[in-house]
C-alpha atoms as a PDB file:
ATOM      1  CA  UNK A   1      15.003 -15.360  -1.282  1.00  0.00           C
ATOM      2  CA  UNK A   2      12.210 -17.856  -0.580  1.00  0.00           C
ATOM      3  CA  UNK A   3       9.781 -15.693  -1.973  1.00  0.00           C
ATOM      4  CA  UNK A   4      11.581 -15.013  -5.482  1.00  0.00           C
ATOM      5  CA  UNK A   5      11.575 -11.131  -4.601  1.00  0.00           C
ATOM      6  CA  UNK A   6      14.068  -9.105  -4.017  1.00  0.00           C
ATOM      7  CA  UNK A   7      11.854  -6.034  -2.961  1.00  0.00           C
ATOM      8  CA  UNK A   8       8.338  -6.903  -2.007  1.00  0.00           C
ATOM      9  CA  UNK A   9       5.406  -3.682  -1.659  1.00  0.00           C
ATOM     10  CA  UNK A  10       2.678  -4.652  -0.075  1.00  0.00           C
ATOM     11  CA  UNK A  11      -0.841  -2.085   0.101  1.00  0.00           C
ATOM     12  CA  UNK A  12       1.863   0.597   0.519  1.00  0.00           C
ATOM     13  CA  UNK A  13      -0.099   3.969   1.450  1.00  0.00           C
ATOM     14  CA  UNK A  14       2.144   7.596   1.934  1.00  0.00           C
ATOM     15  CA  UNK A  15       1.218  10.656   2.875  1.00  0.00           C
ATOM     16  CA  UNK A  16       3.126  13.505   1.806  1.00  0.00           C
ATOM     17  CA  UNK A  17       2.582  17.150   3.556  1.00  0.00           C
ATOM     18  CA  UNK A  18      -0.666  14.834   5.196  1.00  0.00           C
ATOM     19  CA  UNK A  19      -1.765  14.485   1.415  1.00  0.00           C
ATOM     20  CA  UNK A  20      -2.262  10.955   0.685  1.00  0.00           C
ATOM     21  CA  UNK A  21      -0.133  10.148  -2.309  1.00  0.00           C
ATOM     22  CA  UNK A  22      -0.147   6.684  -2.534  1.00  0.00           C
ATOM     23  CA  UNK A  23      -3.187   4.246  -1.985  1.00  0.00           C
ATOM     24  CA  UNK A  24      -2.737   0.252  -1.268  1.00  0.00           C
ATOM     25  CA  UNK A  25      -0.020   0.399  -3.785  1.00  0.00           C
ATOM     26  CA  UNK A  26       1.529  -3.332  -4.559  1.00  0.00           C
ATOM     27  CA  UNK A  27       5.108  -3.998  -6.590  1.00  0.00           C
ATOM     28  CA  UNK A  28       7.459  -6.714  -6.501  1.00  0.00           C
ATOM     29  CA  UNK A  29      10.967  -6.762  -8.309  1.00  0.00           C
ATOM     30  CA  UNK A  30      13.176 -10.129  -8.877  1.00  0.00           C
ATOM     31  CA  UNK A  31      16.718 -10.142  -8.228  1.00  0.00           C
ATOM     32  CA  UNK A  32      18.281  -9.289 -11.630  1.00  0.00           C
ATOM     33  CA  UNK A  33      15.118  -7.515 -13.045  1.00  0.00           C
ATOM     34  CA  UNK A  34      15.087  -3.988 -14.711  1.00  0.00           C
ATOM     35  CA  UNK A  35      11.387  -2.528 -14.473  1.00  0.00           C
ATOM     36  CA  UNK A  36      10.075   0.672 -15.576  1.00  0.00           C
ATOM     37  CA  UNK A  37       7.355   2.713 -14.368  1.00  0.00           C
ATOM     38  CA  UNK A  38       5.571   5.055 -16.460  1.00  0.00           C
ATOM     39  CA  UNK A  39       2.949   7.347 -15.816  1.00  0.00           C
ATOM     40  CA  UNK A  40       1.501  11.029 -15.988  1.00  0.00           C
ATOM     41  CA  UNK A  41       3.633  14.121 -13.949  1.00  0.00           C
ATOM     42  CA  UNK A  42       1.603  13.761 -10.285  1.00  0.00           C
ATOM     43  CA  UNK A  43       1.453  10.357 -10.189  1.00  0.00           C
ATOM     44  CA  UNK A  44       3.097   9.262  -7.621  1.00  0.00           C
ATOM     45  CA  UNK A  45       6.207   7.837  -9.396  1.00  0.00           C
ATOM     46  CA  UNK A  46       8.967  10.459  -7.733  1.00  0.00           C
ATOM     47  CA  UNK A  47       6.526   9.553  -4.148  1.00  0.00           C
ATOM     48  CA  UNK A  48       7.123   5.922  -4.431  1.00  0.00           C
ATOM     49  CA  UNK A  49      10.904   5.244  -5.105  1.00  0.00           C
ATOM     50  CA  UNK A  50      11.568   8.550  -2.250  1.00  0.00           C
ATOM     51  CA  UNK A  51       9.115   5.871  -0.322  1.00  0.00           C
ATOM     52  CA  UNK A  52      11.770   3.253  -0.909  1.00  0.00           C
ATOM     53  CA  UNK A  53      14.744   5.350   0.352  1.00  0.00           C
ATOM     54  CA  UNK A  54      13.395   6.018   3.432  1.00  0.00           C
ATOM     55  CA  UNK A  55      13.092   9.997   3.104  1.00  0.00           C
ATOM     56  CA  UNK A  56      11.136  11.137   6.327  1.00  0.00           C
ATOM     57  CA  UNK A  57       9.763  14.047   4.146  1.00  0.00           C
ATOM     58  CA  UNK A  58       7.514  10.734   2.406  1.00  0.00           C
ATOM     59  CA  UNK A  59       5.366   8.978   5.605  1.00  0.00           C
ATOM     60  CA  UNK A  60       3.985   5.257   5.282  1.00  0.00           C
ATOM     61  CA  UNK A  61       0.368   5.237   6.613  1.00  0.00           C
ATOM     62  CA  UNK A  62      -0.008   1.457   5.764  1.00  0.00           C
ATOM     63  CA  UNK A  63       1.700  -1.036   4.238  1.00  0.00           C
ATOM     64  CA  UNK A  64       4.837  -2.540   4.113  1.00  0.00           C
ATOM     65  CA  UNK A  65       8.177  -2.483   2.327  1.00  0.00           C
ATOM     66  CA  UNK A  66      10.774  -5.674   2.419  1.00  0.00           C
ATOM     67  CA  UNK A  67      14.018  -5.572   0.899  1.00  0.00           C
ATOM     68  CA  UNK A  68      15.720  -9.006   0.769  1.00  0.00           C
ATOM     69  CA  UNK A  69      12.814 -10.389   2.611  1.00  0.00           C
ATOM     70  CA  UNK A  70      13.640  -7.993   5.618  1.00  0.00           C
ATOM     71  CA  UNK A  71      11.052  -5.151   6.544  1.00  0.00           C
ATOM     72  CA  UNK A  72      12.422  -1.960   5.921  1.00  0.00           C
ATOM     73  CA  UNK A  73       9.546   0.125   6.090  1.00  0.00           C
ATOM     74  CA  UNK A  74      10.418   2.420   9.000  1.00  0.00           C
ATOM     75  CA  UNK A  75      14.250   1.975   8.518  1.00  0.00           C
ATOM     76  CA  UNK A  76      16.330   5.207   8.207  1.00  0.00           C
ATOM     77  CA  UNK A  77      17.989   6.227   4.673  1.00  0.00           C
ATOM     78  CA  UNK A  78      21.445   4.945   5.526  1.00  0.00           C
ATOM     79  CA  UNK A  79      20.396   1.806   6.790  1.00  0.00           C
ATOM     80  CA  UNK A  80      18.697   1.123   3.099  1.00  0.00           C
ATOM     81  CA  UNK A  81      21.849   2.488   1.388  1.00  0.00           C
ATOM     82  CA  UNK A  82      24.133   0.315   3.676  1.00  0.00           C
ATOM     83  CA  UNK A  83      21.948  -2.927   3.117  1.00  0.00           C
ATOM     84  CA  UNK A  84      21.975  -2.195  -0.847  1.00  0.00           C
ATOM     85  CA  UNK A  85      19.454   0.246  -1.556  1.00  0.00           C
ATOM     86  CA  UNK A  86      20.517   3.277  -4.046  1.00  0.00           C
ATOM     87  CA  UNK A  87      18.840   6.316  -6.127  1.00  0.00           C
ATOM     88  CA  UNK A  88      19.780   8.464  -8.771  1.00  0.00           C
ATOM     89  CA  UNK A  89      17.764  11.688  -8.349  1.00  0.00           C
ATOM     90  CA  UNK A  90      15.721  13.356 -11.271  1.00  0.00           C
ATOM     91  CA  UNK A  91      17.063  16.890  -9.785  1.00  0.00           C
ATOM     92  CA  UNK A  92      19.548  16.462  -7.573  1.00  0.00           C
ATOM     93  CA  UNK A  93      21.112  18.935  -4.835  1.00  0.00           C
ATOM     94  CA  UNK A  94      24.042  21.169  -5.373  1.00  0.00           C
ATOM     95  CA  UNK A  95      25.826  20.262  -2.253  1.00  0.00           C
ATOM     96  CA  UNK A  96      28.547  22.942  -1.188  1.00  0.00           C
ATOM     97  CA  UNK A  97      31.650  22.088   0.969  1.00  0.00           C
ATOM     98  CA  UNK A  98      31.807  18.400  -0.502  1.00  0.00           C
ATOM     99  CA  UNK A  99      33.911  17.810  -3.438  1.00  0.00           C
ATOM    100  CA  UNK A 100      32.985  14.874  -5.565  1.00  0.00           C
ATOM    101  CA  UNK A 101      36.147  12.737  -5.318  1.00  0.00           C
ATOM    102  CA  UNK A 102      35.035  12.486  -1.250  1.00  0.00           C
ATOM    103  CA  UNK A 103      31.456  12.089  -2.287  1.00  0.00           C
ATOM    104  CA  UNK A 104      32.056   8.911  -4.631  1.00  0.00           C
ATOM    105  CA  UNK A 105      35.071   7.416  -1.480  1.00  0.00           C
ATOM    106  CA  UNK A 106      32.209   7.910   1.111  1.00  0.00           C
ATOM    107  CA  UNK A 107      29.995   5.413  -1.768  1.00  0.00           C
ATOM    108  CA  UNK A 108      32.957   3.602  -2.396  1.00  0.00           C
ATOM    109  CA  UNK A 109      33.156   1.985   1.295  1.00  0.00           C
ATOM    110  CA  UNK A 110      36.995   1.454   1.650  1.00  0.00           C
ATOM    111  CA  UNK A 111      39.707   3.291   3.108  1.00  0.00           C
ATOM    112  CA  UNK A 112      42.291   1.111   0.905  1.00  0.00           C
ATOM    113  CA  UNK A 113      45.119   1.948  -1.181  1.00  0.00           C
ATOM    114  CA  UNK A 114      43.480   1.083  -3.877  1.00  0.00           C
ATOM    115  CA  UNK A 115      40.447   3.415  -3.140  1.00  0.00           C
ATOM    116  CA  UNK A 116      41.824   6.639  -4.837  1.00  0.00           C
ATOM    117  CA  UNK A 117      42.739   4.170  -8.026  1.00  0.00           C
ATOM    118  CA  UNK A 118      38.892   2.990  -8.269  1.00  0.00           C
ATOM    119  CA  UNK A 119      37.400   6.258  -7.830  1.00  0.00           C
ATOM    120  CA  UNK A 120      39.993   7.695 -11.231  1.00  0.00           C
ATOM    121  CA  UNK A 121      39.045   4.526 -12.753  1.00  0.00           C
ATOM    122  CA  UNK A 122      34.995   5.243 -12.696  1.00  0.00           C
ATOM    123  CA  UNK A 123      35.243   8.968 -13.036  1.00  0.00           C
ATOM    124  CA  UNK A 124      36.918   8.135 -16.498  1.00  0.00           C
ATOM    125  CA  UNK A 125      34.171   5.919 -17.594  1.00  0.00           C
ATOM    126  CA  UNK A 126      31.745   8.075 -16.524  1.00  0.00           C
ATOM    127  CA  UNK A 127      33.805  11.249 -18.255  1.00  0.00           C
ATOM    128  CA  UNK A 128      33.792  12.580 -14.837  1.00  0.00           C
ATOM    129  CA  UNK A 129      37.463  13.169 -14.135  1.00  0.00           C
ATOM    130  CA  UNK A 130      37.722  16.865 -14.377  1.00  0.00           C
ATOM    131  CA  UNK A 131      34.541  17.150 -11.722  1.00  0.00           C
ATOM    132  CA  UNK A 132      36.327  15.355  -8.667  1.00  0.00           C
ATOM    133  CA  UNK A 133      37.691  18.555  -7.221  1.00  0.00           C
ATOM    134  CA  UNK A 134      34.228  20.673  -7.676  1.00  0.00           C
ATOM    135  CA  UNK A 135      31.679  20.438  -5.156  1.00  0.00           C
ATOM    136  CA  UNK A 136      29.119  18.027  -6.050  1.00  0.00           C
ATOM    137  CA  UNK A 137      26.356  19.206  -8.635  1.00  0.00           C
ATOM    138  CA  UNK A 138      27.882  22.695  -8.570  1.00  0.00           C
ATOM    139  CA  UNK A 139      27.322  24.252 -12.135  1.00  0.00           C
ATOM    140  CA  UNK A 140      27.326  20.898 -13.602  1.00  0.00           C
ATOM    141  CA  UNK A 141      24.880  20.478 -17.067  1.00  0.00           C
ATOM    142  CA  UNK A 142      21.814  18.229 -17.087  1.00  0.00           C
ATOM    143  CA  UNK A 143      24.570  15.756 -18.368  1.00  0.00           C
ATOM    144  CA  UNK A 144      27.040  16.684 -15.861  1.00  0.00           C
ATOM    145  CA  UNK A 145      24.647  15.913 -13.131  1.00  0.00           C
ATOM    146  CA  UNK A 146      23.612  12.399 -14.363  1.00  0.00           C
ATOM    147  CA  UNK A 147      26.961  11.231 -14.873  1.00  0.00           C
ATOM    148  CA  UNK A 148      27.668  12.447 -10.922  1.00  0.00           C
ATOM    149  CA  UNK A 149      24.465  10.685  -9.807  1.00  0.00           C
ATOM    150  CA  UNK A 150      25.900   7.663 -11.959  1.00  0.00           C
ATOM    151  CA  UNK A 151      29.218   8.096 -10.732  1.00  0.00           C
ATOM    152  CA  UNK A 152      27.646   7.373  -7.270  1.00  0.00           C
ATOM    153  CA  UNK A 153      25.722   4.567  -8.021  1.00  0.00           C
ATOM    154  CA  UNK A 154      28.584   3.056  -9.743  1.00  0.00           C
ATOM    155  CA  UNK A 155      30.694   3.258  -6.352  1.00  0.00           C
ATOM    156  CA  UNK A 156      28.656   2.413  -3.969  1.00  0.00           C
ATOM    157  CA  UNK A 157      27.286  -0.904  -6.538  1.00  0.00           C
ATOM    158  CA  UNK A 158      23.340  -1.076  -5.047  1.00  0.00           C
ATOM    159  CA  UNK A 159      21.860  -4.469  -5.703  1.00  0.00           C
ATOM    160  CA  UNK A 160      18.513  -2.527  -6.364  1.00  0.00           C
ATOM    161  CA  UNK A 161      19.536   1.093  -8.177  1.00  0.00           C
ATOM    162  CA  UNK A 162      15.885   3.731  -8.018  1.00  0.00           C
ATOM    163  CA  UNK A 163      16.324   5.604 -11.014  1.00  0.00           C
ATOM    164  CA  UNK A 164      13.814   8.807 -11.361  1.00  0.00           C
ATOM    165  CA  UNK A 165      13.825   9.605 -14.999  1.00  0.00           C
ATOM    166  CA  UNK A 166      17.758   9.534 -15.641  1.00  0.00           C
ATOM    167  CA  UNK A 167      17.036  10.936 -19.535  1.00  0.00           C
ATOM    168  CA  UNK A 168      15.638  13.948 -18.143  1.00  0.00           C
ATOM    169  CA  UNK A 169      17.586  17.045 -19.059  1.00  0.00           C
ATOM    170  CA  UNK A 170      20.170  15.185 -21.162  1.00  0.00           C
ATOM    171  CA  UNK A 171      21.256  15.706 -24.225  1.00  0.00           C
ATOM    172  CA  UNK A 172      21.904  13.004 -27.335  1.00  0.00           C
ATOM    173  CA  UNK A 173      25.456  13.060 -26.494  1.00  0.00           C
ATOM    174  CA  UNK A 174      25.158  12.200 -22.882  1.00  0.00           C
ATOM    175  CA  UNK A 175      21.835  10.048 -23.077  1.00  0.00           C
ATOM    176  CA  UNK A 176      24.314   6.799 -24.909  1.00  0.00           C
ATOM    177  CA  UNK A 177      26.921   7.094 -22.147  1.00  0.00           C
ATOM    178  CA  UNK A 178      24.267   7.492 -19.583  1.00  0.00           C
ATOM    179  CA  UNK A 179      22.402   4.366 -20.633  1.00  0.00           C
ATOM    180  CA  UNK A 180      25.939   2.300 -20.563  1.00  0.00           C
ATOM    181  CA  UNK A 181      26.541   3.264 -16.991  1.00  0.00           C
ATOM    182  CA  UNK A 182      22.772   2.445 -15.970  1.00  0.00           C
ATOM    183  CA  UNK A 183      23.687  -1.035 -17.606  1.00  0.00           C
ATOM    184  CA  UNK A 184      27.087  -1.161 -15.913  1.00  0.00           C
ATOM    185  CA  UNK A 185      25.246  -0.768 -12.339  1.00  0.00           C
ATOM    186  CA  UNK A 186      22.651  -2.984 -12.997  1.00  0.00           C
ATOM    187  CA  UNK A 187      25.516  -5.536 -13.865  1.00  0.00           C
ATOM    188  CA  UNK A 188      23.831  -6.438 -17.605  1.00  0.00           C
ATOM    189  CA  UNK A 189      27.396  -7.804 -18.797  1.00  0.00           C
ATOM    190  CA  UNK A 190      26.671 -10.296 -17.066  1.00  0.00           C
ATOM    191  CA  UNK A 191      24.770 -13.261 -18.762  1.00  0.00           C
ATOM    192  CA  UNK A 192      20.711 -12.785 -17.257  1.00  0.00           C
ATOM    193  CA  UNK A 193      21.147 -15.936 -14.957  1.00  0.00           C
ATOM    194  CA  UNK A 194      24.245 -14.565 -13.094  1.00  0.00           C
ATOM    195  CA  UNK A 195      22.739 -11.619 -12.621  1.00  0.00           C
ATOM    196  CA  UNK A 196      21.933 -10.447  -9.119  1.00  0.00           C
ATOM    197  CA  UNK A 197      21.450  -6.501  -9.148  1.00  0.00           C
ATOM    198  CA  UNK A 198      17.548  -5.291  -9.401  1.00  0.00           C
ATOM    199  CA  UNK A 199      16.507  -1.313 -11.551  1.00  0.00           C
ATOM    200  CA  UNK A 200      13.533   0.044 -10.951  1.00  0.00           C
ATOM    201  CA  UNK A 201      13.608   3.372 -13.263  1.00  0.00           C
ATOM    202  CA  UNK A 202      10.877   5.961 -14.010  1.00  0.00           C
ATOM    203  CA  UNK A 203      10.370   7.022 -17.388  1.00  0.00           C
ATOM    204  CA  UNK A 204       8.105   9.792 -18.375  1.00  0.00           C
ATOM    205  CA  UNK A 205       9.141   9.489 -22.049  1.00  0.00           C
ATOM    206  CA  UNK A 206      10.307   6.008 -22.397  1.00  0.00           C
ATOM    207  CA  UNK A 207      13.480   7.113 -24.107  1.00  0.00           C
ATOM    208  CA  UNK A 208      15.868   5.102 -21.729  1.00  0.00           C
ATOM    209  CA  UNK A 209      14.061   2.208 -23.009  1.00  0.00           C
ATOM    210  CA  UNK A 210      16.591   2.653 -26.445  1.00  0.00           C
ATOM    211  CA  UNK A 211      19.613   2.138 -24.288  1.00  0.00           C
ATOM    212  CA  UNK A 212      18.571   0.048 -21.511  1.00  0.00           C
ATOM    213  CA  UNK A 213      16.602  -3.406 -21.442  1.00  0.00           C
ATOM    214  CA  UNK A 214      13.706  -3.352 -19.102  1.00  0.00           C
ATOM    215  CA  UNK A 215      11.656  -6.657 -18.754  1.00  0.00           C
ATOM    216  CA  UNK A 216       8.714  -5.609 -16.325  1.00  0.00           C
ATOM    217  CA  UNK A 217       6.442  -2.217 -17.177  1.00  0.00           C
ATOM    218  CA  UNK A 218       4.247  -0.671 -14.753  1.00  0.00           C
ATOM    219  CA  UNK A 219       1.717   2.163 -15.153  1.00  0.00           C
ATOM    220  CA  UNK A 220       1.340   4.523 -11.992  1.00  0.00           C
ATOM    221  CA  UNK A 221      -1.485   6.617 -12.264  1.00  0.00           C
ATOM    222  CA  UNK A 222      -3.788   8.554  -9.384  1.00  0.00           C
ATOM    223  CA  UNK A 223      -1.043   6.791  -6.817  1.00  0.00           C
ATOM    224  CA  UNK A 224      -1.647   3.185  -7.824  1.00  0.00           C
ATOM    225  CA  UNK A 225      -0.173   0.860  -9.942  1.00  0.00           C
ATOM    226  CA  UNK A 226      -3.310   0.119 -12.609  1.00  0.00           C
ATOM    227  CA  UNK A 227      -1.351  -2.491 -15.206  1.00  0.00           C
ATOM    228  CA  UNK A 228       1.982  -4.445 -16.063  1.00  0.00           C
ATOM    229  CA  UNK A 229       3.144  -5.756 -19.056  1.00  0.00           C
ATOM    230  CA  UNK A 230       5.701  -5.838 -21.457  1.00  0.00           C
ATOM    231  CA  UNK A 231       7.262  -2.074 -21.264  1.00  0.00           C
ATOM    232  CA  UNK A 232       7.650  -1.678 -25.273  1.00  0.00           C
ATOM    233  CA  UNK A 233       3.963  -2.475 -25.757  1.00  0.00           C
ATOM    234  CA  UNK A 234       2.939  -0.355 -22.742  1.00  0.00           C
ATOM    235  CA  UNK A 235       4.755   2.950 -24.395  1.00  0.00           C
ATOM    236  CA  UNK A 236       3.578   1.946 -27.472  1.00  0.00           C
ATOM    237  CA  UNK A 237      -0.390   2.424 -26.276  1.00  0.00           C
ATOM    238  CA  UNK A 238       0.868   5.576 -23.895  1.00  0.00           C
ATOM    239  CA  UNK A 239       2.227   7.396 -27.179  1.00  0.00           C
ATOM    240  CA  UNK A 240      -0.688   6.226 -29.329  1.00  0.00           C
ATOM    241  CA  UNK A 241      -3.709   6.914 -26.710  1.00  0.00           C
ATOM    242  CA  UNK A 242      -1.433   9.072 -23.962  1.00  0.00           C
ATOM    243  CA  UNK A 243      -1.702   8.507 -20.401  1.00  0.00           C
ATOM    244  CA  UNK A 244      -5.828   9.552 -20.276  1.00  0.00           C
ATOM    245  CA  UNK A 245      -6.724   6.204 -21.550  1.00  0.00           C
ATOM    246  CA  UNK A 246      -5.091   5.026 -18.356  1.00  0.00           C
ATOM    247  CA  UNK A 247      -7.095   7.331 -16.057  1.00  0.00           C
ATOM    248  CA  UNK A 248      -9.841   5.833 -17.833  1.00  0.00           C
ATOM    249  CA  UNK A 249      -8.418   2.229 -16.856  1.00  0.00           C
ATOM    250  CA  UNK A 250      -8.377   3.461 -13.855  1.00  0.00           C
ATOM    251  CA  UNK A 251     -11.756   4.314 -13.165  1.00  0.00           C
ATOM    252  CA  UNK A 252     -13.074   1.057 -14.827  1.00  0.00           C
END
């Protein structure tokens, strides 16, 4: 990309329920980046990656959104998902009627013989297995639903994965193994030059930041992003002064 960026936000403005959400809001991410946003609940963080996706519930008033240097701003959901765009929900929906196994072929993209052997293969490394013939999210745990949302991401292999705070609701057990898969989609087994695939994860707590290495930290606060830095030094000031020294950033 001539521009370095893989996805490239430019005075991005939304409107949600005609309440302005975001204001003028600019982000770039480089192919093979990991950045985390932090920020208070109300933000805007949740607003921004839906922004991303392309959910019509989230409406751009100005601004623009390019994803591999191609405008995607008014481009419907599957479009994004089908040129490499991906989320992992902080609450996603139960979804009746649709059993995981054909959730994760539909990600998957093949119609193969060797589709049904992929799909055991990442339900066992995402402990996963025993959830392929339940309908998806259906009395699953906190855990249970990560590792589905992972499960996902994992098939369908986004080059930029929008993570909305995947420690949320899980437990010790399940936050290791969920901070290996986030590293297996973001391809970090891979030495940093060869890799391609961009994260861009919200973090109210910073906890993920134990089991996943983020280069790029952003602060989102009153709908704009108001610094960047290092993430570990930005959590560091967040749990020392909490997020109302960066309201008062803000309205310096």
């Amino acid at each position: 990309m001539s521009n370095g960026n893989l996805l490239e936000i430019n005075n991005l403005t939304v409107s949600v329920d005609d309440r302005e959400i975001l204001h003028n809001l600019n982000l770039s991410v480089k192919p093979g980046e990991t950045a985390v946003i932090f920020g208070p609940n109300g933000g805007g963080k949740t607003t921004l990656l839906m922004s991303i996706m392309g959910f019509p519930r989230y409406r751009v008033i100005g601004g623009s959104i390019k994803f591999k240097e191609q405008d995607i701003t008014h481009m419907p959901v599957d479009e994004r998902a089908r040129l490499g765009v991906g989320i992992s929900f902080q609450r996603p929906p139960v979804v009746r009627g649709v059993k995981m196994r054909d959730m994760v072929l539909a990600c998957l993209r093949r119609d193969d013989k060797e589709a049904e052997r992929i799909v055991d293969e990442l339900a066992q490394k995402s402990h996963m297995s025993n959830f392929l013939g339940r309908n998806i999210n259906a009395g699953f745990s906190g855990g249970e639903t990560k590792r589905s949302e992972m499960l996902q991401l994992l098939a369908q292999g986004p080059d930029l994965a929008l993570l909305d705070e995947p420690e949320s609701g899980v437990d010790l057990e399940n936050i290791s193994l969920i901070g290996q898969l986030i590293n297996e989609v973001l391809g970090k087994i891979h030495p940093i030059r060869e890799r391609s695939r961009s994260g861009l994860i919200i973090s109210h707590t910073g906890h993920i930041l134990d089991y996943v290495n983020a280069r790029t930290g952003y602060v989102l606060c009153g709908g704009q992003i108001i610094c960047d830095g290092d993430p570990h030094d930005i959590l560091n000031t967040i749990k020392d002064k909490g997020y109302q020294e960066c309201v008062v950033c803000l309205k310096k």
